[in-house]
C-alpha atoms as a PDB file:
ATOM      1  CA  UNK A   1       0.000   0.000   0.000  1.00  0.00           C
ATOM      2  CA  UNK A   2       2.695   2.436   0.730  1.00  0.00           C
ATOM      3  CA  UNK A   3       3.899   2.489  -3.132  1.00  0.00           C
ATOM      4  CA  UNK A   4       0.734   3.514  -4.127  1.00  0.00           C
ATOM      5  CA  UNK A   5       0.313   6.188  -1.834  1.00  0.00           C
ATOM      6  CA  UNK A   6       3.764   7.528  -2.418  1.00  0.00           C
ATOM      7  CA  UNK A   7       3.072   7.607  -5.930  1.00  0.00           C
ATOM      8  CA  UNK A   8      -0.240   9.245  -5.277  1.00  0.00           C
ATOM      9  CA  UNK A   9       1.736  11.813  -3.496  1.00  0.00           C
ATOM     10  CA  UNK A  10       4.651  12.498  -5.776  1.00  0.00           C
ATOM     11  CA  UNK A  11       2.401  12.448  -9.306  1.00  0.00           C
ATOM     12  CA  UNK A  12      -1.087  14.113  -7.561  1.00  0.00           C
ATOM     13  CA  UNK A  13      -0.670  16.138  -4.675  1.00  0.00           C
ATOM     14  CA  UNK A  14       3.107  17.379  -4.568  1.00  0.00           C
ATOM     15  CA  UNK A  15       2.913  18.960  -8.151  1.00  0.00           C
ATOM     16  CA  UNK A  16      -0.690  20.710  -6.940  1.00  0.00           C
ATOM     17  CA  UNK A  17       1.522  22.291  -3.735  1.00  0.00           C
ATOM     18  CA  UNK A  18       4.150  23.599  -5.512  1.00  0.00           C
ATOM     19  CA  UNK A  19       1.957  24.860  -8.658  1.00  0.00           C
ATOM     20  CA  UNK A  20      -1.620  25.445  -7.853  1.00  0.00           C
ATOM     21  CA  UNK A  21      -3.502  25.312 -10.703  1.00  0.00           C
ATOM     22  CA  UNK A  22      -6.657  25.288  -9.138  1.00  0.00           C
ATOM     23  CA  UNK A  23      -6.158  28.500  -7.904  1.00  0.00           C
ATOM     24  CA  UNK A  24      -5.916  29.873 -11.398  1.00  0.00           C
ATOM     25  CA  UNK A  25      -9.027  28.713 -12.579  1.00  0.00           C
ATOM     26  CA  UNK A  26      -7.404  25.888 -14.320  1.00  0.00           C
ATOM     27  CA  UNK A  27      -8.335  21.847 -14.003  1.00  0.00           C
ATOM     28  CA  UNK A  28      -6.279  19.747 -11.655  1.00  0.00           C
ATOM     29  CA  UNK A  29      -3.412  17.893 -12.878  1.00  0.00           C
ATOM     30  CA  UNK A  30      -4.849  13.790 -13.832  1.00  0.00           C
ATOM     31  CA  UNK A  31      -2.154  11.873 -14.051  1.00  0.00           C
ATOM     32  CA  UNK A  32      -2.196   8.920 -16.669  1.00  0.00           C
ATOM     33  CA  UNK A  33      -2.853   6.369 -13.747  1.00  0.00           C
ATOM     34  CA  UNK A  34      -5.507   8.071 -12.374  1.00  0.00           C
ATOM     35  CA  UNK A  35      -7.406   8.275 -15.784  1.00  0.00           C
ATOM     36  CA  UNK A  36      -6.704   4.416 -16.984  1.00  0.00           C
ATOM     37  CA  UNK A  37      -7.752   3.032 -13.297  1.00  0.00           C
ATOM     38  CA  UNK A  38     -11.073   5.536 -14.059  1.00  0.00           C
ATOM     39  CA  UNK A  39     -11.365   4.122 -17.277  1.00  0.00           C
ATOM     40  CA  UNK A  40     -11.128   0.777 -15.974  1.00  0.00           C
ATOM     41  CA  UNK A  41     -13.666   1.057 -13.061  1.00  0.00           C
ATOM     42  CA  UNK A  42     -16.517   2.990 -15.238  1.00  0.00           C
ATOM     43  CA  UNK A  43     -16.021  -0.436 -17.979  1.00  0.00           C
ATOM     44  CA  UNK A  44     -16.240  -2.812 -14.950  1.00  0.00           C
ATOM     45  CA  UNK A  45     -19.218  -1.084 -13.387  1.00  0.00           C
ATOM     46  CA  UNK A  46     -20.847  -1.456 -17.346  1.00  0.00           C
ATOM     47  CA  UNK A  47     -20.476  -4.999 -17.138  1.00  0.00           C
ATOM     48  CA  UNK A  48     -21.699  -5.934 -13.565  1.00  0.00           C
ATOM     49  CA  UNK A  49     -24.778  -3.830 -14.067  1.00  0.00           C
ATOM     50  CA  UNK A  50     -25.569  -5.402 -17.385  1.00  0.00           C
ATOM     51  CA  UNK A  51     -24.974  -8.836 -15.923  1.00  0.00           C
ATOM     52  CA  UNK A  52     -27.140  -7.997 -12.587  1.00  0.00           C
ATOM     53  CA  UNK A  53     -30.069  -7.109 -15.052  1.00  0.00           C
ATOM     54  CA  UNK A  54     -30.012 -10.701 -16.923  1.00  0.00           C
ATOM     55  CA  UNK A  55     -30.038 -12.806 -13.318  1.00  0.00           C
ATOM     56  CA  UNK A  56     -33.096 -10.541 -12.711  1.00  0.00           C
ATOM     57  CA  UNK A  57     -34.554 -11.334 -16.041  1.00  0.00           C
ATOM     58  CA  UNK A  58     -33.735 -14.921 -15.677  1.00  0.00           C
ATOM     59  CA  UNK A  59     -35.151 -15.256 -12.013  1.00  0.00           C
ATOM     60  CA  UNK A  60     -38.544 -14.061 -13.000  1.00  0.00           C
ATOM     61  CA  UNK A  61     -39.205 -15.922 -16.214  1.00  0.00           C
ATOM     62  CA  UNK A  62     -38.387 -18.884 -13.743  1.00  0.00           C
ATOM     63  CA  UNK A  63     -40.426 -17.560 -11.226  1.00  0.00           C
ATOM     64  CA  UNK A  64     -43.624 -17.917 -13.754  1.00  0.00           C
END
């Protein structure tokens, strides 16, 4: 767990100390990681909610 977190720190919250960017108006920095492990999550969330609705499909046609 510590790698993570120190890589958290060096890549997402050491370059927003040094250089706000927020407090130009500007986006935050998202590192690379950040946006695959999104990326990741929102296609793994797709496919466990589709699969969830065809065990609920399949449940009641068996329930009739």
């Amino acid at each position: 767990m510590e790698p993570k977190l120190i890589e958290f720190y060096l890549k997402c919250m050491l370059p927003e100390l040094i250089d706000s960017r927020y407090n130009r108006g500007m986006p935050i920095r998202e590192p690379a990681f950040i946006m695959q492990e999104r990326a990741v999550l929102k296609k793994r969330k797709r496919s466990l909610s589709g699969s969830s609705t065809n065990v609920t499909t399949v449940q009641r046609r068996t329930a009739l």
